[in-house]
Protein backbone atom coordinates (compact mmCIF):
# COMPACT_ATOMS: atom_id res chain seq x y z
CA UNK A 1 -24.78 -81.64 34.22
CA UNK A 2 -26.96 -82.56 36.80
CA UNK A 3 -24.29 -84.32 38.81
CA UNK A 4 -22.35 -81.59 38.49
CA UNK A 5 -24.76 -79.28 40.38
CA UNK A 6 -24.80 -81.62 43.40
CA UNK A 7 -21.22 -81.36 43.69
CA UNK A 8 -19.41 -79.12 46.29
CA UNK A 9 -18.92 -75.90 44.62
CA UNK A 10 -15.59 -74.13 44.94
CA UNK A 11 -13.71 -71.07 43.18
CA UNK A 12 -10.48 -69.78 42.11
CA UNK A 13 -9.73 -66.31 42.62
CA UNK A 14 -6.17 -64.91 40.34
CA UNK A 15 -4.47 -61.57 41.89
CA UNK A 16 -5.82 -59.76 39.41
CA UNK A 17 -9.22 -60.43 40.65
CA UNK A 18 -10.45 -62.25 37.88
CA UNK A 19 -12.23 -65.42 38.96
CA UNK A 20 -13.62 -69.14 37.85
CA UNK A 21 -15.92 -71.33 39.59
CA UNK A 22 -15.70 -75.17 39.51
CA UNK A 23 -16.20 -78.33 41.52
CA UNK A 24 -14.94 -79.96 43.78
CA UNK A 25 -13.27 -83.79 42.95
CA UNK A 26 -11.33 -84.16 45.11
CA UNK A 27 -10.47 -83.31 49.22
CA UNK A 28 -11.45 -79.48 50.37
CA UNK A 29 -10.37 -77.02 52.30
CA UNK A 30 -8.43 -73.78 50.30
CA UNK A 31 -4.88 -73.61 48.86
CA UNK A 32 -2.62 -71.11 47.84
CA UNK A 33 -0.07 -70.69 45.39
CA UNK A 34 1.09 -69.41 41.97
CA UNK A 35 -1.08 -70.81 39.38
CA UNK A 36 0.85 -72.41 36.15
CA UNK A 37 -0.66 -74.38 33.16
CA UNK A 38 0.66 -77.66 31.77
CA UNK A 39 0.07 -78.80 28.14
CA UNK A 40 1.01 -82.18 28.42
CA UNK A 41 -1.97 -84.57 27.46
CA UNK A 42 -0.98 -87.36 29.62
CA UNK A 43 1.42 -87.75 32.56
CA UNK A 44 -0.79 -86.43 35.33
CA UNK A 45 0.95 -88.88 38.01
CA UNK A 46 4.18 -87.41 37.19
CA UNK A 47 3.27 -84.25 37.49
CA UNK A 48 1.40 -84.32 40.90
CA UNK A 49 4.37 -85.89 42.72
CA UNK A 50 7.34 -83.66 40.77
CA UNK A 51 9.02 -81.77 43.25
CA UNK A 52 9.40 -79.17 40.98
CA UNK A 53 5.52 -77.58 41.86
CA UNK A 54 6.31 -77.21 45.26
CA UNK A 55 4.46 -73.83 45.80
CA UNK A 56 2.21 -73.89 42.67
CA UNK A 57 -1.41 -74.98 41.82
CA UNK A 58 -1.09 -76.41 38.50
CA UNK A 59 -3.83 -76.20 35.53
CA UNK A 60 -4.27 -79.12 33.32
CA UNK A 61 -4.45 -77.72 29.25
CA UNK A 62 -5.75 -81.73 28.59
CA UNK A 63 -9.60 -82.08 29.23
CA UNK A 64 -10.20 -84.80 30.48
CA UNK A 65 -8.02 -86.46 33.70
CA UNK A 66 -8.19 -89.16 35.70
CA UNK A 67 -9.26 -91.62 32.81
CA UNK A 68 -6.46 -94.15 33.64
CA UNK A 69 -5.80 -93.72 37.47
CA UNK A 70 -2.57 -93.65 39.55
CA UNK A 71 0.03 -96.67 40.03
CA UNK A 72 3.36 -97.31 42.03
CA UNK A 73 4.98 -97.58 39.28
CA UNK A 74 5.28 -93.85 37.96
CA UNK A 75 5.34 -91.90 41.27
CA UNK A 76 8.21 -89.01 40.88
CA UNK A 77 8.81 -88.85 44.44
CA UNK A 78 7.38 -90.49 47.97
CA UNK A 79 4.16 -87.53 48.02
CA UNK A 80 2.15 -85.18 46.36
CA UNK A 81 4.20 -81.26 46.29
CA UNK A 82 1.71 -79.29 44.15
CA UNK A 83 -0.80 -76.95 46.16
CA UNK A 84 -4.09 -77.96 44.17
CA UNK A 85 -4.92 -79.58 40.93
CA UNK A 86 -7.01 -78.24 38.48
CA UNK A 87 -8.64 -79.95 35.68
CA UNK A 88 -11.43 -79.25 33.17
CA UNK A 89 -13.46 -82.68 33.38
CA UNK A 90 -12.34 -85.48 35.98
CA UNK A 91 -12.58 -88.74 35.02
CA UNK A 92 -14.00 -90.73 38.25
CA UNK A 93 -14.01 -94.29 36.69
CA UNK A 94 -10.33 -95.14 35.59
CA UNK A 95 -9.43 -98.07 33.59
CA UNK A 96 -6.10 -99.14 33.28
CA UNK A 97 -4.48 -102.54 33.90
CA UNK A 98 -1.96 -100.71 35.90
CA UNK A 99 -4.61 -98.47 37.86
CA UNK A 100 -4.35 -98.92 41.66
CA UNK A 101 -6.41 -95.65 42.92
CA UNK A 102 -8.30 -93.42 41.92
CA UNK A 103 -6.59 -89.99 41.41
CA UNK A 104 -9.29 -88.73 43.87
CA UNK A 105 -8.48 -91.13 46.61
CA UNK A 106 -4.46 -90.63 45.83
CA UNK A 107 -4.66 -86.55 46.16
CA UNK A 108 -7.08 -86.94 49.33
CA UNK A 109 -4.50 -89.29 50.76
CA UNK A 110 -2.25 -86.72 50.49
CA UNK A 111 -4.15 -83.89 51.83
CA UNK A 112 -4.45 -82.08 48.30
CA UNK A 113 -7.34 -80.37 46.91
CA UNK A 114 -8.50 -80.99 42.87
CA UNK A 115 -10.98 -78.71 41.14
CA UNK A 116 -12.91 -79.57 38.13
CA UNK A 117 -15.57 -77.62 35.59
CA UNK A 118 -13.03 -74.72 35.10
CA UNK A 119 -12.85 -72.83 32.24
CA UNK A 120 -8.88 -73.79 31.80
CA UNK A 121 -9.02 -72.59 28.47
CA UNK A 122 -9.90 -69.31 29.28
CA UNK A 123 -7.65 -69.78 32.50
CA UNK A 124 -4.45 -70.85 30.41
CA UNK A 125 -5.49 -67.64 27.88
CA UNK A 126 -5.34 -65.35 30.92
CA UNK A 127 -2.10 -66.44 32.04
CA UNK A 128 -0.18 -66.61 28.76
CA UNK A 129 -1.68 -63.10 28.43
CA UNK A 130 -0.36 -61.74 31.34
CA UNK A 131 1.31 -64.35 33.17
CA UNK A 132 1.83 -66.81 35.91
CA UNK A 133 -0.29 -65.39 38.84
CA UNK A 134 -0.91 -65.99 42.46
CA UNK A 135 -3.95 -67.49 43.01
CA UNK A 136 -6.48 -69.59 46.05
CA UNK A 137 -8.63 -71.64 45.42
CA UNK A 138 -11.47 -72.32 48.49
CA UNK A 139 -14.57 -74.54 48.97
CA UNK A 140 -14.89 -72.57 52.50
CA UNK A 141 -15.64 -69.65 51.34
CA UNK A 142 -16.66 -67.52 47.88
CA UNK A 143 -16.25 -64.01 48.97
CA UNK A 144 -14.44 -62.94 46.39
CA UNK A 145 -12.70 -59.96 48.22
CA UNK A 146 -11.54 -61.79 50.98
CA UNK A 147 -9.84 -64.34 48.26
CA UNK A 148 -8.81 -61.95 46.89
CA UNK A 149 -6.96 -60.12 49.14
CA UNK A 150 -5.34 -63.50 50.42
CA UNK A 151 -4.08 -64.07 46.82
CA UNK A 152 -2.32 -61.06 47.02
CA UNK A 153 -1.00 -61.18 50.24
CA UNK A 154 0.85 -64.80 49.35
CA UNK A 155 4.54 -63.67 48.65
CA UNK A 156 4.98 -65.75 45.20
CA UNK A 157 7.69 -67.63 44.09
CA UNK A 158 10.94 -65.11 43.35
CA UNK A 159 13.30 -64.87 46.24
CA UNK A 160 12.11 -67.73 48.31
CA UNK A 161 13.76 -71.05 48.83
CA UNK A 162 11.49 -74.13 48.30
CA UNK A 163 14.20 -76.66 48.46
CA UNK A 164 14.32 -77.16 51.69
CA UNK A 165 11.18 -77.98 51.51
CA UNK A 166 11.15 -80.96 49.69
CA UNK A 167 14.86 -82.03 49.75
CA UNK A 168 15.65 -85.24 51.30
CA UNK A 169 17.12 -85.22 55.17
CA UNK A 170 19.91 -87.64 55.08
CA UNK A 171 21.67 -89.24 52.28
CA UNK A 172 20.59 -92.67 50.71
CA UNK A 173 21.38 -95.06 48.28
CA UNK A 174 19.07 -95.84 45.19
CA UNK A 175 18.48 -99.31 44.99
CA UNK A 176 16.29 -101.56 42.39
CA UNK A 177 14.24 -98.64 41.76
CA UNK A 178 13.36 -97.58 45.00
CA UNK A 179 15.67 -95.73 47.93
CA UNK A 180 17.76 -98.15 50.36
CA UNK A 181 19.40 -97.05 53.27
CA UNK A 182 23.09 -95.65 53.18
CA UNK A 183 26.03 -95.79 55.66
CA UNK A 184 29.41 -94.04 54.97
CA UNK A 185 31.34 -97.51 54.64
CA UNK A 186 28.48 -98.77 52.04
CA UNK A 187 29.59 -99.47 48.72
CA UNK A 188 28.15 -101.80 45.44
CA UNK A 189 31.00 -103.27 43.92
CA UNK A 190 28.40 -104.84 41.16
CA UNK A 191 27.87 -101.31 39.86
CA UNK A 192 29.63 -99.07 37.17
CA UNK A 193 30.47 -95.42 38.11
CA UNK A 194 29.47 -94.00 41.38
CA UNK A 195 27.25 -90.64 40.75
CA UNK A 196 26.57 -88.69 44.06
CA UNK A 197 23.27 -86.57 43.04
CA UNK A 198 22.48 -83.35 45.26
CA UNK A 199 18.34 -83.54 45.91
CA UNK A 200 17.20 -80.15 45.15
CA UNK A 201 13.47 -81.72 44.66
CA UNK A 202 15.14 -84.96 42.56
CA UNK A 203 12.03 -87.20 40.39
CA UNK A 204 12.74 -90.62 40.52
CA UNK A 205 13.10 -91.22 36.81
CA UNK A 206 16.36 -89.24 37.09
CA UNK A 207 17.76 -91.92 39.45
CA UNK A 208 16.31 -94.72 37.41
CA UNK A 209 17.90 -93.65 34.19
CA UNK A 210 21.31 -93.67 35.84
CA UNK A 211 20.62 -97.03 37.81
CA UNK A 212 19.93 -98.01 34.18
CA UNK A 213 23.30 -97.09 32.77
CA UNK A 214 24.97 -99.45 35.61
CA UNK A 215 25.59 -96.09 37.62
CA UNK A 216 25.58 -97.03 41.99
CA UNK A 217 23.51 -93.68 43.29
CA UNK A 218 24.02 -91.90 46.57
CA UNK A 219 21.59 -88.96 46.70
CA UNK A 220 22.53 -86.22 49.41
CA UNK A 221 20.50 -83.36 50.91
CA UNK A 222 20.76 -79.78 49.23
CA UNK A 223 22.16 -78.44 52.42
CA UNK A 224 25.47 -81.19 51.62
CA UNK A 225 29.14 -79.68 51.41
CA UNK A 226 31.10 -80.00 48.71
CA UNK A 227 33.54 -82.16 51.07
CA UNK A 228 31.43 -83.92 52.42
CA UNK A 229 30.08 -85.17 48.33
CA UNK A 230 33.76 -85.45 47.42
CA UNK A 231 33.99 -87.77 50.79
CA UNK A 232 32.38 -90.76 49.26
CA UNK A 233 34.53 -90.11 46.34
CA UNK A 234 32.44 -89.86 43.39
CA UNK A 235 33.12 -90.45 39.41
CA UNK A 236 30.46 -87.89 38.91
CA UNK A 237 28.01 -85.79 40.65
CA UNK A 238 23.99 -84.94 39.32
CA UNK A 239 22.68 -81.58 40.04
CA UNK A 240 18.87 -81.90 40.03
CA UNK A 241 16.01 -80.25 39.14
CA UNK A 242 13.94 -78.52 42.32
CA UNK A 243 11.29 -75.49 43.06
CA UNK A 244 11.63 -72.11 43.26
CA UNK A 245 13.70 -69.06 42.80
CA UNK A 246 17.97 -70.20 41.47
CA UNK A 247 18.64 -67.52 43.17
CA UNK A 248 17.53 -68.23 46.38
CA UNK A 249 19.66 -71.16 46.71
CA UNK A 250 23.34 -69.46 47.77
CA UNK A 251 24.44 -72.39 49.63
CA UNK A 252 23.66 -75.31 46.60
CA UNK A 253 25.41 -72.23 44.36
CA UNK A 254 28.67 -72.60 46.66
CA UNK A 255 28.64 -76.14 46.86
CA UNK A 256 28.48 -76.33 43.14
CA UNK A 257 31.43 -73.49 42.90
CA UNK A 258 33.58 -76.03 45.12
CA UNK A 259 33.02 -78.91 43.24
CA UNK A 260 33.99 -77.27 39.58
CA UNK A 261 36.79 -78.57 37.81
CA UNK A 262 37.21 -81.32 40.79
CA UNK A 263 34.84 -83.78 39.07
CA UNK A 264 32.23 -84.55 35.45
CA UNK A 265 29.09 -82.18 36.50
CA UNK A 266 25.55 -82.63 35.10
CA UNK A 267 23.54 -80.09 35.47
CA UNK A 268 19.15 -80.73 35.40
CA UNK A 269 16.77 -77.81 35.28
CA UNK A 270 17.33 -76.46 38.56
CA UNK A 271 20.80 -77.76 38.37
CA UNK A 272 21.42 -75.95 35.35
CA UNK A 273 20.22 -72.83 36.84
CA UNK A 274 22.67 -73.65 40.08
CA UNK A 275 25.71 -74.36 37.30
CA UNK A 276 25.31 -71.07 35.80
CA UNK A 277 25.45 -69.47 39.27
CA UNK A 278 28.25 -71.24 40.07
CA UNK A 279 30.15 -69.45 37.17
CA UNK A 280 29.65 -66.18 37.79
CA UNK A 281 25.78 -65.99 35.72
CA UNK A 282 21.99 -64.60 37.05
CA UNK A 283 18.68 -66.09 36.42
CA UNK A 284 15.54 -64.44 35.68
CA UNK A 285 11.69 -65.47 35.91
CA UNK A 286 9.89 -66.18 32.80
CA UNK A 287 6.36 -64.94 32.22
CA UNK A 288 4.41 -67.91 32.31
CA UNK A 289 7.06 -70.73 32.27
CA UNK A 290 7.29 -74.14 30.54
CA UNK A 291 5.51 -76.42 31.74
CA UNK A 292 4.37 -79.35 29.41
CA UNK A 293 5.88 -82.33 27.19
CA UNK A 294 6.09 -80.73 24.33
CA UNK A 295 8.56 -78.17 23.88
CA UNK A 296 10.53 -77.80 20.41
CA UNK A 297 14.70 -77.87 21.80
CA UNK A 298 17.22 -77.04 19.12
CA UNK A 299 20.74 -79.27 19.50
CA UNK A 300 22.95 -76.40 18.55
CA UNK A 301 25.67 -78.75 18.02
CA UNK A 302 24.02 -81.26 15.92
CA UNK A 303 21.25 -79.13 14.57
CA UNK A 304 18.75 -81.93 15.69
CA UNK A 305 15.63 -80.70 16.88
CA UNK A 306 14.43 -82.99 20.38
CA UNK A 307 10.50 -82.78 21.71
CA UNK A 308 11.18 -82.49 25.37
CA UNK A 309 9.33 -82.44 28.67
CA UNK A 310 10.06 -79.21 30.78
CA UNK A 311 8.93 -77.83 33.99
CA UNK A 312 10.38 -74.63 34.88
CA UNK A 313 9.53 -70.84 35.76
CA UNK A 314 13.07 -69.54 35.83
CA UNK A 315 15.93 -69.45 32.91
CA UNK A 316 19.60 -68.87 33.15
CA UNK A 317 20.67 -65.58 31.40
CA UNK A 318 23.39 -66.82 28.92
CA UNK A 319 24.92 -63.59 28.44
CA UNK A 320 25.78 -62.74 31.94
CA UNK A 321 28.21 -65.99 32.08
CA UNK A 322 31.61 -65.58 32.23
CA UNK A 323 34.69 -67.83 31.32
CA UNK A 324 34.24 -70.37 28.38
CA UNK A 325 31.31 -72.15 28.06
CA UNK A 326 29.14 -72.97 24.91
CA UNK A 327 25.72 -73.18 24.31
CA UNK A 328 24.31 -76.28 23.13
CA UNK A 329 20.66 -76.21 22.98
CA UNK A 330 17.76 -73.35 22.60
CA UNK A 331 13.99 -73.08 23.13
CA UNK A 332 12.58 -72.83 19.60
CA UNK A 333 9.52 -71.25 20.79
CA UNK A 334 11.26 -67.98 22.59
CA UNK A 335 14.95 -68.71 22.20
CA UNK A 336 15.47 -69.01 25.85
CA UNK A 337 19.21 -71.07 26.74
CA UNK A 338 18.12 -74.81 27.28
CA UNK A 339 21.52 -75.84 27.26
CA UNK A 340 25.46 -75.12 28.39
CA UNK A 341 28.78 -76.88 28.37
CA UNK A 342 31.79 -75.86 30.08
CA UNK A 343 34.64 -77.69 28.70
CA UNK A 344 37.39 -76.90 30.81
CA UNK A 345 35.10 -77.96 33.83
CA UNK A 346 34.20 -81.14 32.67
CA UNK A 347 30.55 -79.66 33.33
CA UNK A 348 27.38 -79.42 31.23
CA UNK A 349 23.75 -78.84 32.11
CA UNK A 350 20.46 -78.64 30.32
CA UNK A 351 17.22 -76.88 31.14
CA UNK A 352 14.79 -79.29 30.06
CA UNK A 353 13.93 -82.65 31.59
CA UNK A 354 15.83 -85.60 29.64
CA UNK A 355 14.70 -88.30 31.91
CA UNK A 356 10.94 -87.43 30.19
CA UNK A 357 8.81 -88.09 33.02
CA UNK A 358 6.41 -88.21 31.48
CA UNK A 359 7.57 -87.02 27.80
CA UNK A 360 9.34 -88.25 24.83
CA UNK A 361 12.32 -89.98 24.62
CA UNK A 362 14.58 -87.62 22.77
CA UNK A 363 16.84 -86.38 25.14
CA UNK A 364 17.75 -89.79 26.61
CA UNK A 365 20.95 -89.65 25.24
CA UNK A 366 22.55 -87.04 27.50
CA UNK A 367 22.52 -89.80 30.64
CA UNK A 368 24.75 -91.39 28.14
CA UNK A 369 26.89 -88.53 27.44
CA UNK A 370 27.71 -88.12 31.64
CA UNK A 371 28.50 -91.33 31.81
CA UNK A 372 30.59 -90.88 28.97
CA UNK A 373 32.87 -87.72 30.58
CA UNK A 374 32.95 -89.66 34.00
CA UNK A 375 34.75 -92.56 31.87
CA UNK A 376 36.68 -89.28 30.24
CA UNK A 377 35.66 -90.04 26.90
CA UNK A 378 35.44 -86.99 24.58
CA UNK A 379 31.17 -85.28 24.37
């Protein structure tokens, strides 16, 4: 305890002025953003560098972090997206054969504050209570009123578009595990079926699993046309996961609309929000979101139950779809749709994460499945 007390304080201050001091770990400053837990005991890496928490200070449930430090090897992206981290007890000595850095050194290299000596079980209790909230965090300044008032002045999540944000700028090619550069005349006559994925906020492990399956990858902005996607002529295209509010995005919406019917469509998380846009469905916010490894998915079709990582705020609203479509998987633990296939437009999308980064390995089997429909093979 008594290094503790010669730490740099700081706080974190909710919108509905409830409050919970800490410690600094790592960088300073103050952050903003909607505060979400995450249950999953391990995976830390992967979570700091998904896309997906552009715009949100995330709470590990786990407590103790840090214990096996940060390596090349499992980064979800090129940088850090989250706002802050916050953790009960940081781990400052990590030992791992794979351990590089220090996740101190790796969020201070990246500008991002972490917190530690939080109560996040009462913090993760307040927020499935009453859910997600915004929140700052500061080691500038504790006067609570002042936080406070900032907290409630930041505009939240719903209605704002955080792709753009962290969306690539130009198309490229993914390569041996790592992006390569692209030119319109490039091609890889070594590898299987071409998939063009549209970066909403892609993770990595996404592209790995399909370099895996002998699939050549082009990865193109969000703000990409449908003709110019169809221009490099595709077997199949990858909607991926990404921050913020589905229905923010009008523009990935359209260019998903366009491409319907003209080639196979898979659909991840944010993708599968975009897909049920596309035909004609809304989204709506959840109260506290998923956010974990851990979440029970029914297989409607098979009846098999998967354990699968997840990392959204928002859920597609399966009555409000029109033409035919099925459902193929639900959320066990609130019924919410985790799953859709459109048969007539060669199309299906799922909620959840199946590239499991970091997670079980349950849902592997869908990568198979689009590679399946872009070699038209019956689901």
């Amino acid at each position: 305890m008594s290094l503790l007390r010669r730490r740099k304080p700081a706080i974190l201050v909710l919108e509905d002025g409830s409050a919970f001091p800490g410690h600094v770990f790592a960088g300073g400053g103050e952050a903003i953003g909607e505060v979400v837990f995450n249950t999953g005991m391990t995976g830390y890496q992967e979570v700091v560098t998904d896309p997906s928490y552009k715009g949100q200070i995330v709470a590990m449930t786990y407590p103790m972090v840090g214990n096996y430090g940060v390596n090349p090897e499992d980064m979800e992206s090129a940088g850090v997206h989250l706002e802050a981290f916050i953790v009960r007890e940081y781990s400052p000595r990590p030992s791992n054969w794979r351990s590089r850095q220090s996740l101190k050194d790796f969020l201070e290299a990246h500008g991002k504050i972490g917190i530690e000596g939080i109560d996040t079980r009462a913090l993760t209790r307040r927020l499935r209570l009453f859910g997600a909230m915004r929140g700052v965090i500061s080691t500038e300044t504790f006067d609570r009123i002042a936080l406070l008032a900032q907290a409630r002045a930041y505009p939240g999540l719903v209605g704002r578009d955080l792709v753009r944000e962290v969306a690539c700028r130009a198309p490229y090619r993914w390569r041996h595990g790592r992006p390569a550069a692209w030119a319109e005349t490039d091609s890889d006559g070594s590898a299987g079926r071409h998939v063009a994925v549209l970066d909403c906020g892609v993770k990595y492990n996404i592209l790995r699993m399909l370099e895996e399956r002998n699939c050549a990858v082009t990865v193109f902005p969000a703000t990409a046309t449908g003709e110019e996607i169809l221009a490099c002529r595709p077997d199949g295209v990858l909607l991926s996961n990404g921050p913020g509010d589905p229905a923010a995005l009008p523009y990935i919406v359209a260019t998903a609309r366009f491409l319907l019917g003209k080639v196979p469509i898979f659909g991840i998380c944010l993708g599968h929000q975009i897909l049920g846009q596309a035909v004609g469905g809304r989204t709506e916010k959840l109260k506290f979101g998923h956010h974990g490894i851990n979440q029970p998915v029914q297989n409607t079709v098979s009846g098999r139950i998967e354990i699968t990582s997840q990392n959204h705020g928002f859920v597609v609203v399966p009555e409000s779809l029109a033409g035919q479509r099925q459902a193929t998987h639900g959320n066990l633990n609130d019924g919410t749709s985790e799953g859709l296939l459109y048969p007539d437009l060669r199309a299906f999308s799922v909620q959840y994460h199946p590239e499991a980064a970091p997670g079980p390995h349950d849902s592997a089997y869908l990568f198979d499945q689009f590679v399946a429909l872009m070699e038209k093979k019956p689901l």
